[in-house]
PDB file of N, CA and C in Angstrom:
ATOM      1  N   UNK A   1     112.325  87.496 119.547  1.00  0.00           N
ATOM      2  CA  UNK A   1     111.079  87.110 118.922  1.00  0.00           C
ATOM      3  C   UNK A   1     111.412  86.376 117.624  1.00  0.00           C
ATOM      4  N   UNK A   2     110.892  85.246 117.733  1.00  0.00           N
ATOM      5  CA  UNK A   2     111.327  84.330 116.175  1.00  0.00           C
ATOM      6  C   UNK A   2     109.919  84.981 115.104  1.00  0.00           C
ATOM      7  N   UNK A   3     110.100  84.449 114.261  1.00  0.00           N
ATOM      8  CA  UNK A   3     109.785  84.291 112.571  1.00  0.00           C
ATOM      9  C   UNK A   3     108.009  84.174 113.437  1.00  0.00           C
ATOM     10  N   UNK A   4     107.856  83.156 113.632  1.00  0.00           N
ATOM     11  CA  UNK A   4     106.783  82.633 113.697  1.00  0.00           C
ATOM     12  C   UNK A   4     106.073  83.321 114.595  1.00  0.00           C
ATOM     13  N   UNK A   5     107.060  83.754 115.696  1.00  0.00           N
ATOM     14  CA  UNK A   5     105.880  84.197 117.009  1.00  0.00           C
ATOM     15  C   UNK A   5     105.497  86.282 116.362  1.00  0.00           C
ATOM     16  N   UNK A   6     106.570  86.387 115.449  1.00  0.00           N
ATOM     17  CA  UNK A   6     105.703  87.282 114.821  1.00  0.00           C
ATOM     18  C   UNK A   6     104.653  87.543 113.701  1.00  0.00           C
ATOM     19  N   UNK A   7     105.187  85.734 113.206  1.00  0.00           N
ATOM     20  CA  UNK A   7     103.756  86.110 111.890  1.00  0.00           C
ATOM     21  C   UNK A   7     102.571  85.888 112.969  1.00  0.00           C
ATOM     22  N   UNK A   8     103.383  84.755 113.814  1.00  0.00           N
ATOM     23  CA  UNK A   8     101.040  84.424 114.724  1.00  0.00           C
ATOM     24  C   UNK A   8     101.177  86.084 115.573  1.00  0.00           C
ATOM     25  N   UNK A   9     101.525  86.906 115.999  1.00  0.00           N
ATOM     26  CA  UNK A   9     101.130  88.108 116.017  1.00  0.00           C
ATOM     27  C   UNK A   9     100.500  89.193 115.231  1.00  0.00           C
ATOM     28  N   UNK A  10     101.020  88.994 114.231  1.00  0.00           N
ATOM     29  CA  UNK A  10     100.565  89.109 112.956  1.00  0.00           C
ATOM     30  C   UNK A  10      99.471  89.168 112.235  1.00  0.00           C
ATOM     31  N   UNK A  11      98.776  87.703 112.705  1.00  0.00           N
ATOM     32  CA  UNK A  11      98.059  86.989 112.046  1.00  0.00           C
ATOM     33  C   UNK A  11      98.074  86.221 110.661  1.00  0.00           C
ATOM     34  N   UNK A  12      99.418  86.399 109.977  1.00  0.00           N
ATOM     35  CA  UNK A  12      99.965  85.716 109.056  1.00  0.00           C
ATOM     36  C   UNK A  12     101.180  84.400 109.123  1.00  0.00           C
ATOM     37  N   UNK A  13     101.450  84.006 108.101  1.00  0.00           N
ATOM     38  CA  UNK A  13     102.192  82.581 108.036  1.00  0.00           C
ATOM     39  C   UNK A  13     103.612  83.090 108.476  1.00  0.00           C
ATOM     40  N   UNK A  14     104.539  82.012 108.824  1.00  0.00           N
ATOM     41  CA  UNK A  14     105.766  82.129 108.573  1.00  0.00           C
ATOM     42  C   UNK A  14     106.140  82.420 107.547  1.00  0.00           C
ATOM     43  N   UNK A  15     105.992  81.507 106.871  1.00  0.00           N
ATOM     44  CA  UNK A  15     106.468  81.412 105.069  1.00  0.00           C
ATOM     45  C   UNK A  15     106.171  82.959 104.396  1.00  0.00           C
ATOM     46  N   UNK A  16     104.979  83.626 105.504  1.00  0.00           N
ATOM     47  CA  UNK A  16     104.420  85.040 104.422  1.00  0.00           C
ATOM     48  C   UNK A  16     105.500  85.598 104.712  1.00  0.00           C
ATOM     49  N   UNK A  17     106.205  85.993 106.205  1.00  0.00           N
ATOM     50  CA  UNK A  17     106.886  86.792 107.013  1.00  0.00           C
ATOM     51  C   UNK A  17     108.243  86.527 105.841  1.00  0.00           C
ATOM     52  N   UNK A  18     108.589  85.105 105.860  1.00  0.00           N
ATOM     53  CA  UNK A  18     109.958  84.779 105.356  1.00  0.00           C
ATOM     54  C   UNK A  18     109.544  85.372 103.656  1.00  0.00           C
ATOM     55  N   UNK A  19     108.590  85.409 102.849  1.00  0.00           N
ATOM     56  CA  UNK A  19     108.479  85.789 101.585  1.00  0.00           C
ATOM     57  C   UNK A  19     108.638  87.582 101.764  1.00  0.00           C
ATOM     58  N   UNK A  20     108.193  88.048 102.700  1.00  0.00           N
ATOM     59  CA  UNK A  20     107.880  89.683 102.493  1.00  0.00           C
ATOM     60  C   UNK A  20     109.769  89.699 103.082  1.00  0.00           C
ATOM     61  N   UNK A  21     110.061  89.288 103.994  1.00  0.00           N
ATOM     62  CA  UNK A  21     111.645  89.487 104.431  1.00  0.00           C
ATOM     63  C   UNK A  21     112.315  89.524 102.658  1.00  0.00           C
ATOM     64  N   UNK A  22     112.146  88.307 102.184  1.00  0.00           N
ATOM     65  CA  UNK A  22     113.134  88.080 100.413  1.00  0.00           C
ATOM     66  C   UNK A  22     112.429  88.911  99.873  1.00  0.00           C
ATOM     67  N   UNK A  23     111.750  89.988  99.559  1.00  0.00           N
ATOM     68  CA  UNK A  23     111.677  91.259  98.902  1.00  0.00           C
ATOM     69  C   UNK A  23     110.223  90.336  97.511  1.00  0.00           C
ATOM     70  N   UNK A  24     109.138  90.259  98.392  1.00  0.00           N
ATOM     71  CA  UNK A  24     108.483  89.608  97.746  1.00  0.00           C
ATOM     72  C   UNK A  24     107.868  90.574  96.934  1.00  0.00           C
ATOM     73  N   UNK A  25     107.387  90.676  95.400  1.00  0.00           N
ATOM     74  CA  UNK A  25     107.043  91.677  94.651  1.00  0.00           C
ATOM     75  C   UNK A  25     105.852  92.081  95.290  1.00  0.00           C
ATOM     76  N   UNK A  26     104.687  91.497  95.632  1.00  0.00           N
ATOM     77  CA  UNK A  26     103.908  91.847  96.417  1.00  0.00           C
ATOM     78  C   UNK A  26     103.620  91.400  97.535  1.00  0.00           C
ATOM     79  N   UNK A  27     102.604  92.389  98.418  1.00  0.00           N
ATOM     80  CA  UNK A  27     102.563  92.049  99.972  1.00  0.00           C
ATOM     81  C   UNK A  27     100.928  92.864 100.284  1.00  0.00           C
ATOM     82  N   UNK A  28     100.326  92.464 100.659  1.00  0.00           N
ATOM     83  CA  UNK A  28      99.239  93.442 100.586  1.00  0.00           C
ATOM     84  C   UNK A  28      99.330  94.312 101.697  1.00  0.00           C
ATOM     85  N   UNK A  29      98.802  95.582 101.792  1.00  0.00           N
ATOM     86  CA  UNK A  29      99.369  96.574 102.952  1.00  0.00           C
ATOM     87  C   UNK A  29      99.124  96.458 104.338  1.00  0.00           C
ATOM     88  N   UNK A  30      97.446  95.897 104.336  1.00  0.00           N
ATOM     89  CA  UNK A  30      97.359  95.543 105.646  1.00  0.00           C
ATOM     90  C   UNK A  30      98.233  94.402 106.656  1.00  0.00           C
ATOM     91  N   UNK A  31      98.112  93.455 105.559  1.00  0.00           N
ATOM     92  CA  UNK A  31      99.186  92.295 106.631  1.00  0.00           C
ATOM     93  C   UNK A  31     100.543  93.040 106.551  1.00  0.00           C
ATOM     94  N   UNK A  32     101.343  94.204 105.477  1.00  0.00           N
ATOM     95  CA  UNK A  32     102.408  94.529 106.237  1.00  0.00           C
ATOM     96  C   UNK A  32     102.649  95.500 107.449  1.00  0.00           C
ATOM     97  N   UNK A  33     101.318  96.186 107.476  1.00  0.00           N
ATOM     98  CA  UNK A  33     100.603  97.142 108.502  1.00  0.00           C
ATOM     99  C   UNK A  33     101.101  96.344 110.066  1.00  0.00           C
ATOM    100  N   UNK A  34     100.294  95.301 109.926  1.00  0.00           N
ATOM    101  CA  UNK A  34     100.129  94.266 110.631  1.00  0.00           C
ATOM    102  C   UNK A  34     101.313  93.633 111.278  1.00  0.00           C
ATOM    103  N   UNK A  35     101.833  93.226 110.738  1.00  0.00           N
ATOM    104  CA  UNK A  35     103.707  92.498 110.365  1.00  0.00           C
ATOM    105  C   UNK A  35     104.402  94.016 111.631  1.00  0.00           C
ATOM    106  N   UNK A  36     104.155  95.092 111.341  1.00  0.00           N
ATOM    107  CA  UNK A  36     105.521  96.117 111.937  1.00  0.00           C
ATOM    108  C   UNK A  36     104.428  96.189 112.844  1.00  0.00           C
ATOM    109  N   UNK A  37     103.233  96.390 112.966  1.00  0.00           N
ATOM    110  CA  UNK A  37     102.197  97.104 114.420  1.00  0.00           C
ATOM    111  C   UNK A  37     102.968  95.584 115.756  1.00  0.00           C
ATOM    112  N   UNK A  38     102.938  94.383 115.175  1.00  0.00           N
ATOM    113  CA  UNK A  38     103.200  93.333 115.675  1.00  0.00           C
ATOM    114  C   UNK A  38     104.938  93.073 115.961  1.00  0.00           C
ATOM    115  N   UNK A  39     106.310  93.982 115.280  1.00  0.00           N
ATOM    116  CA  UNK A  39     107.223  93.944 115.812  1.00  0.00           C
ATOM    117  C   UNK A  39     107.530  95.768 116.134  1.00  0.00           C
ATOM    118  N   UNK A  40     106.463  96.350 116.649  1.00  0.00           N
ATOM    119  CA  UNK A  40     106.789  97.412 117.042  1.00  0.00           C
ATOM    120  C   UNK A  40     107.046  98.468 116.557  1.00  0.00           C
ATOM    121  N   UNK A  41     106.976  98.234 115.283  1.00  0.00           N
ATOM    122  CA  UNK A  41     107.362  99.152 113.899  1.00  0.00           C
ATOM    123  C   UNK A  41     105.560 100.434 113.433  1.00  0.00           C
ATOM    124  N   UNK A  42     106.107 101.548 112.898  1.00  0.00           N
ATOM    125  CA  UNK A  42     105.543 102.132 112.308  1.00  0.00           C
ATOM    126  C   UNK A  42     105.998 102.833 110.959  1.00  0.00           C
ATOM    127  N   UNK A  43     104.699 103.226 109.593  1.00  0.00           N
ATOM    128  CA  UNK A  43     105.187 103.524 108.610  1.00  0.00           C
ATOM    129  C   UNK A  43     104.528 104.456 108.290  1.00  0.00           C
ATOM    130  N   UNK A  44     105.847 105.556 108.447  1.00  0.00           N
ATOM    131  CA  UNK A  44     105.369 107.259 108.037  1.00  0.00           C
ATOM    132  C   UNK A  44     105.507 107.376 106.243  1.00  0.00           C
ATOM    133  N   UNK A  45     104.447 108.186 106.555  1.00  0.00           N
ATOM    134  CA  UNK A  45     104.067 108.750 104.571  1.00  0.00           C
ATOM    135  C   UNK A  45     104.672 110.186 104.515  1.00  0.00           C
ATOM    136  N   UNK A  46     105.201 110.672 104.028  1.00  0.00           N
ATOM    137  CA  UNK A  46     105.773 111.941 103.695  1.00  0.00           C
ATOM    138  C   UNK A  46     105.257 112.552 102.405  1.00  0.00           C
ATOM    139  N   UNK A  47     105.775 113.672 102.161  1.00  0.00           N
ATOM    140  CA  UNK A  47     105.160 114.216 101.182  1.00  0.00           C
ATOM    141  C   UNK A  47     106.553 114.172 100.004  1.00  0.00           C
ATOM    142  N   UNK A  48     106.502 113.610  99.153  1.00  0.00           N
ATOM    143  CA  UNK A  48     107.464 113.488  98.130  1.00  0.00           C
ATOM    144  C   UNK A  48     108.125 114.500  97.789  1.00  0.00           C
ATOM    145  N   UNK A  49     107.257 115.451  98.169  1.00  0.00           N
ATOM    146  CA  UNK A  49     108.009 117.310  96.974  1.00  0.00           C
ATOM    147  C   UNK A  49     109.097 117.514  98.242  1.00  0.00           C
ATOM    148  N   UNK A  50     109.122 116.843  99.438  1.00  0.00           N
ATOM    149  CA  UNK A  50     109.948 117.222 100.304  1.00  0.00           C
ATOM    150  C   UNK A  50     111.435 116.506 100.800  1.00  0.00           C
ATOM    151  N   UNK A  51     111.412 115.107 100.069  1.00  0.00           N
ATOM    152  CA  UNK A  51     112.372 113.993 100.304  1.00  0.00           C
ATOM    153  C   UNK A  51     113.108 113.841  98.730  1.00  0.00           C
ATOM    154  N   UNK A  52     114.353 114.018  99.311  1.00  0.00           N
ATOM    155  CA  UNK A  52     115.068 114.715  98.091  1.00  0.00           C
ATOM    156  C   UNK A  52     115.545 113.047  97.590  1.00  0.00           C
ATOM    157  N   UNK A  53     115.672 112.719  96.197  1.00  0.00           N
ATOM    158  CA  UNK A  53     115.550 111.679  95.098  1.00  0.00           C
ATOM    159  C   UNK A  53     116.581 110.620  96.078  1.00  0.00           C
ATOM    160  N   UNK A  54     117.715 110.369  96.656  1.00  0.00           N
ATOM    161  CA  UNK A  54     118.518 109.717  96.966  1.00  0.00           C
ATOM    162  C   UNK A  54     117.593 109.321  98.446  1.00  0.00           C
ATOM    163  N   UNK A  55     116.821 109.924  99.131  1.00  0.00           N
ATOM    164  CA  UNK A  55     115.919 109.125  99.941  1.00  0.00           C
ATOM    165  C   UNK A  55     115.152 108.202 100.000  1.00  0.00           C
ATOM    166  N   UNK A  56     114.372 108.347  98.094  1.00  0.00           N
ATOM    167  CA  UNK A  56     113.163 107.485  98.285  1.00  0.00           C
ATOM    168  C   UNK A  56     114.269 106.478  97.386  1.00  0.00           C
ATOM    169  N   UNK A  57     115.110 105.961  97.065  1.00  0.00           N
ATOM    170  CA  UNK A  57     115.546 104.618  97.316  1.00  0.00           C
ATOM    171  C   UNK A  57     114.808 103.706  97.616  1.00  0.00           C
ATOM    172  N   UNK A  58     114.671 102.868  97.199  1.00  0.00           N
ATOM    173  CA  UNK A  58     113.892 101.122  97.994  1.00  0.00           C
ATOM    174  C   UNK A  58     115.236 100.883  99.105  1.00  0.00           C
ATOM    175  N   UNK A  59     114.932 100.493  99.747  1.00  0.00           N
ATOM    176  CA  UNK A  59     115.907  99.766 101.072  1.00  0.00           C
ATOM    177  C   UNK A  59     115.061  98.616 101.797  1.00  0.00           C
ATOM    178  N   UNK A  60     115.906  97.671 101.448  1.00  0.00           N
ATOM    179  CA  UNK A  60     115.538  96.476 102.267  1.00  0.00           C
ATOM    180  C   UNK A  60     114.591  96.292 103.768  1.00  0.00           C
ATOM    181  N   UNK A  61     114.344  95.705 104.385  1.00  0.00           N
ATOM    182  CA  UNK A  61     114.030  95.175 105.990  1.00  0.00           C
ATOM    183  C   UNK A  61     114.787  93.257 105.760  1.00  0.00           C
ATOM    184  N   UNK A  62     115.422  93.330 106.898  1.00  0.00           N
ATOM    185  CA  UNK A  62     115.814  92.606 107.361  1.00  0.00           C
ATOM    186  C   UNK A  62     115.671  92.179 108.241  1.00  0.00           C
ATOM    187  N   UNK A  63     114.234  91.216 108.596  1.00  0.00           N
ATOM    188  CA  UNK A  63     113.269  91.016 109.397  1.00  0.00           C
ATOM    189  C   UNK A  63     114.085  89.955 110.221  1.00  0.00           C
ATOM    190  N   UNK A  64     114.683  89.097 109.609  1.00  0.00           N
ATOM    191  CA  UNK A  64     115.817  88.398 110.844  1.00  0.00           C
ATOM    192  C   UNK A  64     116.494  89.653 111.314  1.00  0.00           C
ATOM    193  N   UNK A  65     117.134  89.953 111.161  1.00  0.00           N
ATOM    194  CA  UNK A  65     118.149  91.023 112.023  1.00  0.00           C
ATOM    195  C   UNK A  65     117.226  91.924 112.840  1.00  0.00           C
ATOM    196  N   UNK A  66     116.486  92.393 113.120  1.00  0.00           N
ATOM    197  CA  UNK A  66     115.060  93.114 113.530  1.00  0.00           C
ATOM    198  C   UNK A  66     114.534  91.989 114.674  1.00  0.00           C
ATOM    199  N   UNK A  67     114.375  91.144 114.203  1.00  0.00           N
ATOM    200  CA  UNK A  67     113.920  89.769 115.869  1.00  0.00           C
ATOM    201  C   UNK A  67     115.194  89.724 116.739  1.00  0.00           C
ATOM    202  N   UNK A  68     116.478  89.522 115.828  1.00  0.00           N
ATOM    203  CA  UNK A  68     117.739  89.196 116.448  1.00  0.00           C
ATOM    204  C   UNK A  68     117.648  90.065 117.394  1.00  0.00           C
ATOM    205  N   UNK A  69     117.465  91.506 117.009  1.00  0.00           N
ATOM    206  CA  UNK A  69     117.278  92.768 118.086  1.00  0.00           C
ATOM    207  C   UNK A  69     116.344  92.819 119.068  1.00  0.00           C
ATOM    208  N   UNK A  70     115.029  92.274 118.768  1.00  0.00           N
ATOM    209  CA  UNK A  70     114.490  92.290 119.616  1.00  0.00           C
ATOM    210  C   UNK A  70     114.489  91.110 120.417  1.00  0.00           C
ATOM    211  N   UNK A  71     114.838  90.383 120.238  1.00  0.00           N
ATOM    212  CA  UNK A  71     115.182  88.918 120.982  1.00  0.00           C
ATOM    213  C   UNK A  71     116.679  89.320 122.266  1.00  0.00           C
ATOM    214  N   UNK A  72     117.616  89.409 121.913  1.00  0.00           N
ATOM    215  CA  UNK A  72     118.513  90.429 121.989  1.00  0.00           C
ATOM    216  C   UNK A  72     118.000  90.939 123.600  1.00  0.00           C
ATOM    217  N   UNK A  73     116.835  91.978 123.240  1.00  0.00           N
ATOM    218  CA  UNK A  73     116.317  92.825 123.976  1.00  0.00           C
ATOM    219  C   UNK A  73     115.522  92.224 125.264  1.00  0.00           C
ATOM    220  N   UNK A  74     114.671  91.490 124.776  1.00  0.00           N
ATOM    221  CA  UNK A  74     114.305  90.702 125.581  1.00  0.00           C
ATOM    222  C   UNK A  74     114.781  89.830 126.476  1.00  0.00           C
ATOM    223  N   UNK A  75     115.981  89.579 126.190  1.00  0.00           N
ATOM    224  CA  UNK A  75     117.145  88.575 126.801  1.00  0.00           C
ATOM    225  C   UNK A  75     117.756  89.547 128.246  1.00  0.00           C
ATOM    226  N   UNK A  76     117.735  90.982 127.790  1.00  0.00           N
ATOM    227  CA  UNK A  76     118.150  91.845 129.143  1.00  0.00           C
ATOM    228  C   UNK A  76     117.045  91.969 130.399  1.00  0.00           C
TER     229      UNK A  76
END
């Protein structure tokens, strides 16, 4: 799945997909809702008093590497 055929899943731009991939300061929640419902993705909320400090880390998505996979997948 390229860039594009997941933002028009999406319902957003390429350029949004490629800005939220470079760690864009903001993103509004629904289109990123949107963005993972559209590559298959879901985003669990936890309860903080329970995820010990070295978890909640920021960590990237690497939304190329994530199509690569599912492209990848699709190819079998």
């Amino acid at each position: 799945m390229s860039q594009e055929v997941a933002a028009r899943q999406a319902g957003v731009s390429r350029q949004w997909v490629n800005s939220f991939e470079q760690g864009a300061r903001r993103a509004e929640l629904g289109l990123v809702l949107d963005l993972f419902a559209a590559l298959g993705l879901s985003l669990a909320v936890t309860d903080t008093e329970v995820v010990s400090p070295a978890d909640t880390e920021p960590q990237g998505l690497d939304v190329d590497a994530l199509l690569d996979s599912l492209r990848s997948a699709d190819e079998r």
